[in-house]
PDB file of N, CA and C in Angstrom:
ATOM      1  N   UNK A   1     -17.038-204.484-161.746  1.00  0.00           N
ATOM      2  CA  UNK A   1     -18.106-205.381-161.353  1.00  0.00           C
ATOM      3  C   UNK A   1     -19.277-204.556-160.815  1.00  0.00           C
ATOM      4  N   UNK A   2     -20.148-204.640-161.379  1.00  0.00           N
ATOM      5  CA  UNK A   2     -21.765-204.008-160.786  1.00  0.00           C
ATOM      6  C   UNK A   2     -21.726-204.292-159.152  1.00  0.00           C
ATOM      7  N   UNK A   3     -22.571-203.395-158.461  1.00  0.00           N
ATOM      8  CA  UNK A   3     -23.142-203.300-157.197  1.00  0.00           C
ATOM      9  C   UNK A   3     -24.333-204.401-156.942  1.00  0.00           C
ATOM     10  N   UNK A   4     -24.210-205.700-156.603  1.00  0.00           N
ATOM     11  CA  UNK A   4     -25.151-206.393-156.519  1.00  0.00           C
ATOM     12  C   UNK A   4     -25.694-206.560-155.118  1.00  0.00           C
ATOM     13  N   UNK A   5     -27.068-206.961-154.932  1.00  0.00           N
ATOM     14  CA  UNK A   5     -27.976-206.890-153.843  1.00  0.00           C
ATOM     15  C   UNK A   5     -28.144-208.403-154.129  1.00  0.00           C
ATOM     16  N   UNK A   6     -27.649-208.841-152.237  1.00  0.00           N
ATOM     17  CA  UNK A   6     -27.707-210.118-151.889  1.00  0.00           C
ATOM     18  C   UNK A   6     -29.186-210.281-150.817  1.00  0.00           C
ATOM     19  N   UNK A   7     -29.869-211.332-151.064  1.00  0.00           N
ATOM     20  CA  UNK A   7     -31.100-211.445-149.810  1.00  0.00           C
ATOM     21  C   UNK A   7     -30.677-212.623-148.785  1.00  0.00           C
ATOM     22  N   UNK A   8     -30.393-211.859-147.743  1.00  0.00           N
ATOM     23  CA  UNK A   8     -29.689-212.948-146.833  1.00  0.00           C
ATOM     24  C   UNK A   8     -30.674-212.313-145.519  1.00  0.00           C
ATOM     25  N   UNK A   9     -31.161-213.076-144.253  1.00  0.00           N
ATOM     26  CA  UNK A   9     -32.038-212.868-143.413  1.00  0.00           C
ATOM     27  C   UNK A   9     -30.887-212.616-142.175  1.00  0.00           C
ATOM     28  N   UNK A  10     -31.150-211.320-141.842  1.00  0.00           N
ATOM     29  CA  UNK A  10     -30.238-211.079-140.803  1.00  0.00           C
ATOM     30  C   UNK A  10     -29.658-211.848-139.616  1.00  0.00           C
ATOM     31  N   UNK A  11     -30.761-212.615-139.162  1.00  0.00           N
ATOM     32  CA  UNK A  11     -30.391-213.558-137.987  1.00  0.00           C
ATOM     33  C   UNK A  11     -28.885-214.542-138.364  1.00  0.00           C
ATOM     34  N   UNK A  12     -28.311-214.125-139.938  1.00  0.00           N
ATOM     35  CA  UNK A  12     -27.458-215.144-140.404  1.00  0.00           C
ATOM     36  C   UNK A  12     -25.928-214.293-139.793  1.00  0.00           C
ATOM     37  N   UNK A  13     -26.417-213.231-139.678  1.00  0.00           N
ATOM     38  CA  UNK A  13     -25.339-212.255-139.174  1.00  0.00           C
ATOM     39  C   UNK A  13     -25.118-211.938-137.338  1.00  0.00           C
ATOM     40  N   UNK A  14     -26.417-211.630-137.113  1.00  0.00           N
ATOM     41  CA  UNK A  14     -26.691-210.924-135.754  1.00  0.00           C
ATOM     42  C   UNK A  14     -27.695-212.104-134.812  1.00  0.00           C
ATOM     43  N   UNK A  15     -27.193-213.312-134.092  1.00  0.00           N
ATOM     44  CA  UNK A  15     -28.604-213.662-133.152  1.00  0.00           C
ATOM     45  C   UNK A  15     -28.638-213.525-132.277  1.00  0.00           C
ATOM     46  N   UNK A  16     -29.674-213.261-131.861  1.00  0.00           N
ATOM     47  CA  UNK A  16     -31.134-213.849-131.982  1.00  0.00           C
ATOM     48  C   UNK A  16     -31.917-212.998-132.854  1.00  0.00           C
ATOM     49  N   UNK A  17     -32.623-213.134-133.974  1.00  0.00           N
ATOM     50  CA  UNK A  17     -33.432-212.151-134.664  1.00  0.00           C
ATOM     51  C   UNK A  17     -34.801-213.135-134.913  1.00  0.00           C
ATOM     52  N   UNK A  18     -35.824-212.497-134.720  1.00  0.00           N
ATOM     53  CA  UNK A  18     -36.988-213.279-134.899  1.00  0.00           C
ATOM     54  C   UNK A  18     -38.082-212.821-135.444  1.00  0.00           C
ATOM     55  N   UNK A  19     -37.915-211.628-136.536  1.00  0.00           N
ATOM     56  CA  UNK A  19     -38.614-211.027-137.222  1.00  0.00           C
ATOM     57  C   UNK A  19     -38.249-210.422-138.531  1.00  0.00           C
ATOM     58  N   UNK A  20     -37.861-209.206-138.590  1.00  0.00           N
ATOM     59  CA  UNK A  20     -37.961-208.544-139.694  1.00  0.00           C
ATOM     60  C   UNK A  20     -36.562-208.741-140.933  1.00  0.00           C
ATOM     61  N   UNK A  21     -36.794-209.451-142.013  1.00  0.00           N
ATOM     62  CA  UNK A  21     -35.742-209.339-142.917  1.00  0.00           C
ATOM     63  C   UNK A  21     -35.295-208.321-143.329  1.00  0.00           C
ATOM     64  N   UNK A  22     -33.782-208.391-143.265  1.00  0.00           N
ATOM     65  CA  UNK A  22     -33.778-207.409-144.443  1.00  0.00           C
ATOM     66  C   UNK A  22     -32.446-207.452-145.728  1.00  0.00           C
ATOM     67  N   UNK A  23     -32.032-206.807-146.558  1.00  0.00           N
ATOM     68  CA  UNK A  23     -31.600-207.263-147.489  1.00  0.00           C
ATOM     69  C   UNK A  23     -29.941-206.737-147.488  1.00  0.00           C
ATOM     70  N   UNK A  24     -28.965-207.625-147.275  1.00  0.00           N
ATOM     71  CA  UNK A  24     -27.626-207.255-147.160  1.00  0.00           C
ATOM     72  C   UNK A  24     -27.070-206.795-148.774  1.00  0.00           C
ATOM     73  N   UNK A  25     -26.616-206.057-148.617  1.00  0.00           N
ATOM     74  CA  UNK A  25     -25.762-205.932-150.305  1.00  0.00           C
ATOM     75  C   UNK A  25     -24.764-205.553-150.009  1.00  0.00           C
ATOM     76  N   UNK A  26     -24.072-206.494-151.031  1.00  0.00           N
ATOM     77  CA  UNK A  26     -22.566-206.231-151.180  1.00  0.00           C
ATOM     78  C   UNK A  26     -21.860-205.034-150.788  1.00  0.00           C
ATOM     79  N   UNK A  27     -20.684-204.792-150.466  1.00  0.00           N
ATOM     80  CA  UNK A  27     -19.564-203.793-149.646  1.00  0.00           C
ATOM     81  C   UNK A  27     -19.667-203.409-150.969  1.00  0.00           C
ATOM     82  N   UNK A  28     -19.761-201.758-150.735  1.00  0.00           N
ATOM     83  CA  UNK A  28     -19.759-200.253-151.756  1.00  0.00           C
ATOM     84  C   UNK A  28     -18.324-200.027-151.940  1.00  0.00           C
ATOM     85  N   UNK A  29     -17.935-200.295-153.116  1.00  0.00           N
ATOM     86  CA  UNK A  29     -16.537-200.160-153.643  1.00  0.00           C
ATOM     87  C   UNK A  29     -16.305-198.996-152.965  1.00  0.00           C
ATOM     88  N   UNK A  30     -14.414-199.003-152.906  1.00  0.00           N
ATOM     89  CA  UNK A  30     -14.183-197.687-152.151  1.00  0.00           C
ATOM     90  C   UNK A  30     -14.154-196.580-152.658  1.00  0.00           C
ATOM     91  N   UNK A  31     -14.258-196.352-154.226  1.00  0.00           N
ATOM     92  CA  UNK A  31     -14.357-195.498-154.946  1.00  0.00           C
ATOM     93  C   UNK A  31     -15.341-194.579-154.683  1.00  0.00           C
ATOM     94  N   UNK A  32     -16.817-195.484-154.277  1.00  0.00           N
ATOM     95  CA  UNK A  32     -17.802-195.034-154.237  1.00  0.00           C
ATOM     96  C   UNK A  32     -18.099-194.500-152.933  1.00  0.00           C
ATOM     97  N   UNK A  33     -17.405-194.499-152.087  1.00  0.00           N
ATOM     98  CA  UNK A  33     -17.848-194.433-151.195  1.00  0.00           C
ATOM     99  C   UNK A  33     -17.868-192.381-150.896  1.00  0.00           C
ATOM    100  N   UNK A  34     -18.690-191.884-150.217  1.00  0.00           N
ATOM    101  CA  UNK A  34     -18.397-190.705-150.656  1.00  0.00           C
ATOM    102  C   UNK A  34     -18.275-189.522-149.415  1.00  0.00           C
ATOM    103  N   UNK A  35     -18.339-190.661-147.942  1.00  0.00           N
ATOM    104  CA  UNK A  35     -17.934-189.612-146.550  1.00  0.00           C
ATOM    105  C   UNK A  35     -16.578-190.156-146.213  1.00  0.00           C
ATOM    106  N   UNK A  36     -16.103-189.527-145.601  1.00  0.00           N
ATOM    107  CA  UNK A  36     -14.813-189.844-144.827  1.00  0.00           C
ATOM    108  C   UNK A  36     -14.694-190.712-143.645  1.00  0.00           C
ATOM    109  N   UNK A  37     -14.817-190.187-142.707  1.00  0.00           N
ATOM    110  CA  UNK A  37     -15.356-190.803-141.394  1.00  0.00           C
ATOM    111  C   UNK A  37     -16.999-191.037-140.761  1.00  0.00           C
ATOM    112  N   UNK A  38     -17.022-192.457-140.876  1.00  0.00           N
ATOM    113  CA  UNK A  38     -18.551-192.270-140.113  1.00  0.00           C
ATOM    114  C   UNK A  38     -18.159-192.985-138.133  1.00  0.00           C
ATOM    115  N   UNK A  39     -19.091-192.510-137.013  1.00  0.00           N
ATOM    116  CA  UNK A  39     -18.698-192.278-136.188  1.00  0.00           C
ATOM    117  C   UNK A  39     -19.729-192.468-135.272  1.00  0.00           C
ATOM    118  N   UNK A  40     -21.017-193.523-134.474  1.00  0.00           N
ATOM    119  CA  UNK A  40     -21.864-193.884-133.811  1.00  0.00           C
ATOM    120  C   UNK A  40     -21.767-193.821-131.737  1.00  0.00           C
ATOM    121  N   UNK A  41     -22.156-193.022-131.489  1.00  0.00           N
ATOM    122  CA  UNK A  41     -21.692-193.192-129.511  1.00  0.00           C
ATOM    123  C   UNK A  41     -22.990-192.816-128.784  1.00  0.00           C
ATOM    124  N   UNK A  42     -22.971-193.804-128.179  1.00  0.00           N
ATOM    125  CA  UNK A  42     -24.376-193.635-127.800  1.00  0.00           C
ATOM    126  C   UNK A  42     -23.963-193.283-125.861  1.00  0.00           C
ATOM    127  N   UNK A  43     -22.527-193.446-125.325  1.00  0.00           N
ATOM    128  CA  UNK A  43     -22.242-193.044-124.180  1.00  0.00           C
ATOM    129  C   UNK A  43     -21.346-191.986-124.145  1.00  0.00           C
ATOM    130  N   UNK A  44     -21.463-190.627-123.917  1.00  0.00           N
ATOM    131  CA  UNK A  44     -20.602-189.808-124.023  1.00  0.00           C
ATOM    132  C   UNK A  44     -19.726-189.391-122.963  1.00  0.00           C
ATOM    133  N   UNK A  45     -18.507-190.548-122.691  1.00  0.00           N
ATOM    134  CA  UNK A  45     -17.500-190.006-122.162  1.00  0.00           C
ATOM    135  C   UNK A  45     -16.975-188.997-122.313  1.00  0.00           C
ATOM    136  N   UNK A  46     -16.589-188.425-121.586  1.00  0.00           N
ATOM    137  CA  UNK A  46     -15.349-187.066-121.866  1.00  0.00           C
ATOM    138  C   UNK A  46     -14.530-187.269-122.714  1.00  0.00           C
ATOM    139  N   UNK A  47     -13.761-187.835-122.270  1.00  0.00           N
ATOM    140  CA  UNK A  47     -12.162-188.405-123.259  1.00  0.00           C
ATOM    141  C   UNK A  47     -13.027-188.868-124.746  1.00  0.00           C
ATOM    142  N   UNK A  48     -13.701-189.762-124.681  1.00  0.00           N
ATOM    143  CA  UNK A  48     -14.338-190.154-126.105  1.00  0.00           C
ATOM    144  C   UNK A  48     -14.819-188.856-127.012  1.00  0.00           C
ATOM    145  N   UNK A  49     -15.754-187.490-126.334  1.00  0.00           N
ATOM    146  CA  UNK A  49     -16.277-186.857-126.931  1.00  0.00           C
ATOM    147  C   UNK A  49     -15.211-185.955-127.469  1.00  0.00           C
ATOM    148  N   UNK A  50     -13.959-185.641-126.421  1.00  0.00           N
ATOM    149  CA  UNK A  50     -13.151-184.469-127.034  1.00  0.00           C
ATOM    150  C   UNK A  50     -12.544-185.166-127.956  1.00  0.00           C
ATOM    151  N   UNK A  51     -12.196-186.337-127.600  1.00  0.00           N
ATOM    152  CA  UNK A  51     -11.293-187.212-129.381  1.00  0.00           C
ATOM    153  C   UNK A  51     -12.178-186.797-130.805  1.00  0.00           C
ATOM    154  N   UNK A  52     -12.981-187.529-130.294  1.00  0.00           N
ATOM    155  CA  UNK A  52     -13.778-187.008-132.014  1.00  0.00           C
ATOM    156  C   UNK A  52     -14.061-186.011-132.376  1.00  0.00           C
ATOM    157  N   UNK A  53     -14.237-185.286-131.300  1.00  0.00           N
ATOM    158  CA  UNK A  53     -14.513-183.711-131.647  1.00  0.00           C
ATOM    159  C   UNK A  53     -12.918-183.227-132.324  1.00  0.00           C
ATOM    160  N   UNK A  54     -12.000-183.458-131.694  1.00  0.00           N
ATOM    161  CA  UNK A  54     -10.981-183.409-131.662  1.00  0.00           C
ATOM    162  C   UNK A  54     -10.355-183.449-133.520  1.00  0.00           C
ATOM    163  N   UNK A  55     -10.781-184.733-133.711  1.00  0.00           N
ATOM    164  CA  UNK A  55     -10.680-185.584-134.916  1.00  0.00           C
ATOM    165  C   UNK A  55     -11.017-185.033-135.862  1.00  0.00           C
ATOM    166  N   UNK A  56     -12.392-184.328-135.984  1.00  0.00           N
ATOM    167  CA  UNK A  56     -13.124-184.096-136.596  1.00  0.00           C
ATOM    168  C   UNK A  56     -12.392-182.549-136.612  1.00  0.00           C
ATOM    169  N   UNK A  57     -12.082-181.556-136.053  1.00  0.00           N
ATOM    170  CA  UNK A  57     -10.939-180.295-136.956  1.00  0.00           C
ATOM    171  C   UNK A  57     -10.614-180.410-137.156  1.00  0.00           C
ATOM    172  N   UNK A  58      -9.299-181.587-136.834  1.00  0.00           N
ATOM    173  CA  UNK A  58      -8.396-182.120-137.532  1.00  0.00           C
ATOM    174  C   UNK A  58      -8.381-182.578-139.473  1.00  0.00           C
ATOM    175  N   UNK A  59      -9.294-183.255-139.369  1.00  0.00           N
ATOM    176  CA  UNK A  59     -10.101-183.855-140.255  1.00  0.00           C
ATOM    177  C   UNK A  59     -10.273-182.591-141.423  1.00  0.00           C
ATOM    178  N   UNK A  60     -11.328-181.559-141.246  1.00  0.00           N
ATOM    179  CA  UNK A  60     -12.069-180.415-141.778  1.00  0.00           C
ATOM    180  C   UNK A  60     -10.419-179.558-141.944  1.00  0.00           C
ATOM    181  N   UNK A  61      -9.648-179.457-141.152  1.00  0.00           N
ATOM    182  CA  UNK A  61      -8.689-178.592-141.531  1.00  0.00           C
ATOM    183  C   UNK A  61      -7.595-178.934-142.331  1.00  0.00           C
ATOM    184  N   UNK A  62      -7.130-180.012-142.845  1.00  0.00           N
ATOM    185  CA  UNK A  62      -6.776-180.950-143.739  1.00  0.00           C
ATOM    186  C   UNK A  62      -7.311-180.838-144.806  1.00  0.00           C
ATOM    187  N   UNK A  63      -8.259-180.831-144.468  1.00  0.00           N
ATOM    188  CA  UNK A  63      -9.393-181.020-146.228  1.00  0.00           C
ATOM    189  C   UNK A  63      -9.608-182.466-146.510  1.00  0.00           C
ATOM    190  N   UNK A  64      -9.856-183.355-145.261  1.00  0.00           N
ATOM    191  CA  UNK A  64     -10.014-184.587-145.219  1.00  0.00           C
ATOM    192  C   UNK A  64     -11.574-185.232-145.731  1.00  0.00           C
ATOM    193  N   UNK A  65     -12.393-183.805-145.050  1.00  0.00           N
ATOM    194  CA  UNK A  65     -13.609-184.618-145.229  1.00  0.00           C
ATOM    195  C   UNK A  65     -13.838-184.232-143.387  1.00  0.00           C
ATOM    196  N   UNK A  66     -15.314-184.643-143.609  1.00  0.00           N
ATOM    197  CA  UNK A  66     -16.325-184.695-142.700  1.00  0.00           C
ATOM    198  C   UNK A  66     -16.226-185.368-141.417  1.00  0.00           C
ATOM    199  N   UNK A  67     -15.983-185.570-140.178  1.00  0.00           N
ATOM    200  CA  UNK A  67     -16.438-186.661-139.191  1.00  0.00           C
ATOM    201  C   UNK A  67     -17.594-186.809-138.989  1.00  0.00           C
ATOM    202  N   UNK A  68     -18.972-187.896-139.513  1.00  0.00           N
ATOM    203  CA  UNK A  68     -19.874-187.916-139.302  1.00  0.00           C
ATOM    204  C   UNK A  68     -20.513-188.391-138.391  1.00  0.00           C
ATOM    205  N   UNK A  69     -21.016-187.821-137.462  1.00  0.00           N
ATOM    206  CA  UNK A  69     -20.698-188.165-135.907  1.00  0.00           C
ATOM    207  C   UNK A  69     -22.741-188.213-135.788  1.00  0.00           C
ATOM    208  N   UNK A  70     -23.078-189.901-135.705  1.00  0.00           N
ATOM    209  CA  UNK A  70     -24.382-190.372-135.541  1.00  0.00           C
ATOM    210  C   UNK A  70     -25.094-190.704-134.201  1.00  0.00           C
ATOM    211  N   UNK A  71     -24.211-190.415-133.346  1.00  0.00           N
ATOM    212  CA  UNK A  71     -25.044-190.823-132.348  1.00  0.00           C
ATOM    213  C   UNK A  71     -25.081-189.977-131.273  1.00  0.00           C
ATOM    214  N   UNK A  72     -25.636-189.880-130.049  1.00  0.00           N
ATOM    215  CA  UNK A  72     -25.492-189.180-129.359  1.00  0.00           C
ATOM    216  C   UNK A  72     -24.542-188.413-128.842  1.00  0.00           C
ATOM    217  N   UNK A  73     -23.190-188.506-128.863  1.00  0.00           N
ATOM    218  CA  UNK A  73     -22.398-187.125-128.627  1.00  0.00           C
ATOM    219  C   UNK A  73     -21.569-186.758-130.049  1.00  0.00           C
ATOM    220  N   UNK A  74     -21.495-185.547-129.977  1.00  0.00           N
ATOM    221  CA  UNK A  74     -20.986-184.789-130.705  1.00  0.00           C
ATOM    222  C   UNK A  74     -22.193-184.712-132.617  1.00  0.00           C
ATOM    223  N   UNK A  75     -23.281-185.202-132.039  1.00  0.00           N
ATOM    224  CA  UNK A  75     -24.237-185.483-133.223  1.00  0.00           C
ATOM    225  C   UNK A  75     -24.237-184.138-134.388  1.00  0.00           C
ATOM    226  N   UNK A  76     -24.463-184.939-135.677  1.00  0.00           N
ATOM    227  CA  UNK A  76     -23.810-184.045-136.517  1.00  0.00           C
ATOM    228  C   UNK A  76     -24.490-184.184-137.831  1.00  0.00           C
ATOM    229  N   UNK A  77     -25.009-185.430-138.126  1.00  0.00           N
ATOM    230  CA  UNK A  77     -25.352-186.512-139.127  1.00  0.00           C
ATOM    231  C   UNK A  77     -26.718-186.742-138.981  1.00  0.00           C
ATOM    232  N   UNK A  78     -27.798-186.963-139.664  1.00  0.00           N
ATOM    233  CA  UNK A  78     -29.328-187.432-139.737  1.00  0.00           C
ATOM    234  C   UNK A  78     -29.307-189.331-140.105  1.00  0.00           C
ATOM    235  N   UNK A  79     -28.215-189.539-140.833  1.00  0.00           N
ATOM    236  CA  UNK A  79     -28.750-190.468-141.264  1.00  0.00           C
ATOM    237  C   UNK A  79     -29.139-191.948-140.474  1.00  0.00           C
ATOM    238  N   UNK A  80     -28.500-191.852-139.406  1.00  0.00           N
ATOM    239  CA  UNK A  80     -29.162-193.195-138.540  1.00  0.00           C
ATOM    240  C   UNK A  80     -30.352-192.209-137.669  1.00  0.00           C
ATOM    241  N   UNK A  81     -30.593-191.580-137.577  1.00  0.00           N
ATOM    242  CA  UNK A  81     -32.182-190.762-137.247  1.00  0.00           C
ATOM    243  C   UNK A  81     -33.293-191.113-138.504  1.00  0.00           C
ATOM    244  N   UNK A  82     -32.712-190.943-139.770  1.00  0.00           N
ATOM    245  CA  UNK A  82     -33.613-191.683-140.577  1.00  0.00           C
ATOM    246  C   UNK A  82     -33.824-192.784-140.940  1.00  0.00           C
ATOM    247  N   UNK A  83     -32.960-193.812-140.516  1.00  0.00           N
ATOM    248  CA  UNK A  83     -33.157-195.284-140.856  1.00  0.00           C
ATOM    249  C   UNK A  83     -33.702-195.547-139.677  1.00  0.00           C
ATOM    250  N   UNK A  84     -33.848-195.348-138.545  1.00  0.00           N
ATOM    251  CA  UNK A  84     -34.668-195.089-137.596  1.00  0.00           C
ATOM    252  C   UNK A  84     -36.047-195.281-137.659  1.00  0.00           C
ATOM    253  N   UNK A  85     -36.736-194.335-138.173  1.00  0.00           N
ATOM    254  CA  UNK A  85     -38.005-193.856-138.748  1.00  0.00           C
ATOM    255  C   UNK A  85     -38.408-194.833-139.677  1.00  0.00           C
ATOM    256  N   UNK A  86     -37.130-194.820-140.355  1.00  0.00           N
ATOM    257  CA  UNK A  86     -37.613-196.005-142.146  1.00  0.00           C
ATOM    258  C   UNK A  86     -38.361-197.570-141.637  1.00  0.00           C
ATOM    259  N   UNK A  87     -37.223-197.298-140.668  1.00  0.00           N
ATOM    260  CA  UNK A  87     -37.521-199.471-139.718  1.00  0.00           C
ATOM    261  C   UNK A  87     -37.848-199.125-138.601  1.00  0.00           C
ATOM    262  N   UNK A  88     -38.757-198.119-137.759  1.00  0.00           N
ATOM    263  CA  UNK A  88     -39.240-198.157-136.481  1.00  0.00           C
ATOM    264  C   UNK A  88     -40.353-199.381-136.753  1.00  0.00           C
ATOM    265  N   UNK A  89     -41.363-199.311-136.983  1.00  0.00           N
ATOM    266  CA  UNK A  89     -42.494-200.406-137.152  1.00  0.00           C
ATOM    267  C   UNK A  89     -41.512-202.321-137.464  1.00  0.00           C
ATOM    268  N   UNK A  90     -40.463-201.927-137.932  1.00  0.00           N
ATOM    269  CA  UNK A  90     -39.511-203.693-137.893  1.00  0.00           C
ATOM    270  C   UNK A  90     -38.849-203.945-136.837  1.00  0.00           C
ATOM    271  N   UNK A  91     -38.406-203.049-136.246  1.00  0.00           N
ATOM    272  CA  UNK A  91     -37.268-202.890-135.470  1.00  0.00           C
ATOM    273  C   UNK A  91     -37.297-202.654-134.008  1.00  0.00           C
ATOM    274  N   UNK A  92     -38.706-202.076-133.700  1.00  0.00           N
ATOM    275  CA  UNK A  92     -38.493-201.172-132.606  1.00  0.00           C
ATOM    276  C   UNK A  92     -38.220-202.196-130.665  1.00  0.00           C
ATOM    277  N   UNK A  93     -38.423-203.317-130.762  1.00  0.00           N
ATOM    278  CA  UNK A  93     -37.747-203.719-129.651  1.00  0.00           C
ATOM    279  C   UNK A  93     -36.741-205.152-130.152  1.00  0.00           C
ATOM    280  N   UNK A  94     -36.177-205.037-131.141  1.00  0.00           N
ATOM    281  CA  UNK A  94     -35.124-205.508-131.028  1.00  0.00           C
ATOM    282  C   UNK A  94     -33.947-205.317-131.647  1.00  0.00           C
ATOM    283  N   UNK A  95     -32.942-205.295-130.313  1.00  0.00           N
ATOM    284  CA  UNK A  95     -31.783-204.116-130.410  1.00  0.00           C
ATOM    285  C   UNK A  95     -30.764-205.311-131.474  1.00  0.00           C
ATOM    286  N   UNK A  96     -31.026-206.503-131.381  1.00  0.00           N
ATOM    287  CA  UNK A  96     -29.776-206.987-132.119  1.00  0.00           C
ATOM    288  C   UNK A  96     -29.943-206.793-133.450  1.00  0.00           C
ATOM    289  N   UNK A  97     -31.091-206.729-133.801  1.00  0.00           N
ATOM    290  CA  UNK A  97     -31.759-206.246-135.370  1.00  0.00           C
ATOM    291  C   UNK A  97     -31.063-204.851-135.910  1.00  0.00           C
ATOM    292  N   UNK A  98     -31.295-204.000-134.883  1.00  0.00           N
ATOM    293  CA  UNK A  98     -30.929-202.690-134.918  1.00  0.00           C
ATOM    294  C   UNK A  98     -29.488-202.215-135.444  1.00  0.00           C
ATOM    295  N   UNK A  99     -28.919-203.559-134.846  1.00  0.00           N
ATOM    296  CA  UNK A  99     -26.823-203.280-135.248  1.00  0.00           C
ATOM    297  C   UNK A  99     -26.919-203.149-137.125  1.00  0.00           C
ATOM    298  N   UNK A 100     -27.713-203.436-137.588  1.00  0.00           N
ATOM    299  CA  UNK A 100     -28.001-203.831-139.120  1.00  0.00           C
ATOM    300  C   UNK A 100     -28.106-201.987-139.328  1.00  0.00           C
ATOM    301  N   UNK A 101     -29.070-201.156-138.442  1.00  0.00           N
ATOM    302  CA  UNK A 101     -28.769-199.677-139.435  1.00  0.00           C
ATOM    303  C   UNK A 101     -27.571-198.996-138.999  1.00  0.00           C
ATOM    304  N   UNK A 102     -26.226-199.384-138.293  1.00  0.00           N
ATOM    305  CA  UNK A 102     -25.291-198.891-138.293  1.00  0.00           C
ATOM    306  C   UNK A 102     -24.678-199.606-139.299  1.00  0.00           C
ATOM    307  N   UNK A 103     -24.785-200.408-140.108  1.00  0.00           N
ATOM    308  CA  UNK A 103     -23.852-201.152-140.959  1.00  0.00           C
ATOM    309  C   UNK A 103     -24.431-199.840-142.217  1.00  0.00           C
ATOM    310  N   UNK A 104     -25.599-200.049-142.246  1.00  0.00           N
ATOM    311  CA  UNK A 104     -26.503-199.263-143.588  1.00  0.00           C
ATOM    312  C   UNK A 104     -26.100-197.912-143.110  1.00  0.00           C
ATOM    313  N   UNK A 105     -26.013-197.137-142.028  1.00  0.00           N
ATOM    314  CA  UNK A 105     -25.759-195.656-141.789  1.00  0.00           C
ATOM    315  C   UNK A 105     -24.377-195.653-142.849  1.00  0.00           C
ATOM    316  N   UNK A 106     -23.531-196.257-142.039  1.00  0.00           N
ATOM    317  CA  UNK A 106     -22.028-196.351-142.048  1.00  0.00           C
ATOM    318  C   UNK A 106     -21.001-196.955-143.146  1.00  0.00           C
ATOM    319  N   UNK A 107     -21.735-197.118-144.297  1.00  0.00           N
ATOM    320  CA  UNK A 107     -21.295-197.836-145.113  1.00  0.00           C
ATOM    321  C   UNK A 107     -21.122-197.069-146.683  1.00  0.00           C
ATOM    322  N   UNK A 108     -21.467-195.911-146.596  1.00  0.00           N
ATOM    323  CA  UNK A 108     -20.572-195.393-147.651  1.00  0.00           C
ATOM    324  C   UNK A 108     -19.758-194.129-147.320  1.00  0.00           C
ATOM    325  N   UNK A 109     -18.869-194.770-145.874  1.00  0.00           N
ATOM    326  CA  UNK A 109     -17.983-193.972-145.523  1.00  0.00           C
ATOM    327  C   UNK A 109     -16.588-194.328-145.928  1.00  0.00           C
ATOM    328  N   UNK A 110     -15.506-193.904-145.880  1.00  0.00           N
ATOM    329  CA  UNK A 110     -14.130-194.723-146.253  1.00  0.00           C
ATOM    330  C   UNK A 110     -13.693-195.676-144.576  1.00  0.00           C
ATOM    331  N   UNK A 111     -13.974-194.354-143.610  1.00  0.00           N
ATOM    332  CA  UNK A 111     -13.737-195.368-142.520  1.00  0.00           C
ATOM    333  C   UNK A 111     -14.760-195.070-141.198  1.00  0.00           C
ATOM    334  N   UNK A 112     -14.855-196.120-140.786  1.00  0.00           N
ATOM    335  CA  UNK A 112     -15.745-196.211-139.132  1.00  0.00           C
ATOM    336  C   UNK A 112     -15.140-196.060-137.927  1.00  0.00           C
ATOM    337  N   UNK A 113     -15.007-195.541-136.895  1.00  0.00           N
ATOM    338  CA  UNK A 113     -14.689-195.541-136.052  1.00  0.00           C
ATOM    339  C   UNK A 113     -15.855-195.980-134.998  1.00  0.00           C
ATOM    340  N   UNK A 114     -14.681-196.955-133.837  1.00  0.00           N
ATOM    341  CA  UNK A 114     -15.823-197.737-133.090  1.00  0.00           C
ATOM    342  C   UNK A 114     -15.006-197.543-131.340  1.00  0.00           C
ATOM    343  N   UNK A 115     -15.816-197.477-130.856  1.00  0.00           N
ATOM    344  CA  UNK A 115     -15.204-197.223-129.211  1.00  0.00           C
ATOM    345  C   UNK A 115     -16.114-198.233-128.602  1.00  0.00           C
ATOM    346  N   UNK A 116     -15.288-199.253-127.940  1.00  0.00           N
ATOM    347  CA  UNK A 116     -15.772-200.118-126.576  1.00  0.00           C
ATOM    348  C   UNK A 116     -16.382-199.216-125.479  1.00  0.00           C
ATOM    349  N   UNK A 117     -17.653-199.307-124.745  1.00  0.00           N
ATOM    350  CA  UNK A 117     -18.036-198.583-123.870  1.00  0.00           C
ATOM    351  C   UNK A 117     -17.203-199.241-122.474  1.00  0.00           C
ATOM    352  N   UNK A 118     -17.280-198.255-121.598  1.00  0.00           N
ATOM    353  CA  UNK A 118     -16.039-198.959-120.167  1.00  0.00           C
ATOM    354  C   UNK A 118     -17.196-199.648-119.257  1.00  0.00           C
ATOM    355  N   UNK A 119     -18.381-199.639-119.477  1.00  0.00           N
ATOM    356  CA  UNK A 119     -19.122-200.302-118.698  1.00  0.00           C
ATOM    357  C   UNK A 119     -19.634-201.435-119.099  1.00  0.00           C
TER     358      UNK A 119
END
């Protein structure tokens, strides 16, 4: 089955959104998908940072593939720095909009890893 592009207005996913559309497309077969781990932290606990760090030799020494580590600790990855830039002028004060470029960072990985912050 082809890769089709659906136009659905984010607020249908994430509310409150009160501006900028943008265009959901269909989940990237897993075939296609072509990182291993993708990996977003924007609070860098201890325990959180040595896990992934952790993960991530683990990972590389296996011959697993990459931990692509997007956010502030253990940063490793450009690509939510460039979707950033792409949608600063759509995006830039609203954060529920924003959950939309971790879906787009993170989505032609095989898997995501997600950590609850303790605060």
């Amino acid at each position: 089955m082809p890769h089709q592009k659906v136009s659905v207005p984010i607020y249908t996913l994430y509310p409150p959104v009160t501006s900028a559309q943008f265009t959901l497309e269909l989940p990237v077969p897993f075939e296609q998908k072509i990182g291993f781990i993708a990996e977003v932290s924007s609070h860098c606990e201890p325990v959180r940072t040595a896990y992934v760090a952790r993960m991530a030799n683990h990972a590389k020494a296996r011959g697993y593939g990459k931990v692509a580590s997007m956010g502030k600790c253990n940063h490793n990855d450009e690509t939510l720095v460039q979707l950033d830039k792409k949608y600063a002028g759509d995006i830039a004060s609203q954060k529920e909009e924003r959950r939309h470029l971790f879906v787009k960072a993170t989505e032609k990985h095989k898997f995501s890893i997600v950590f609850l912050n303790a605060d």
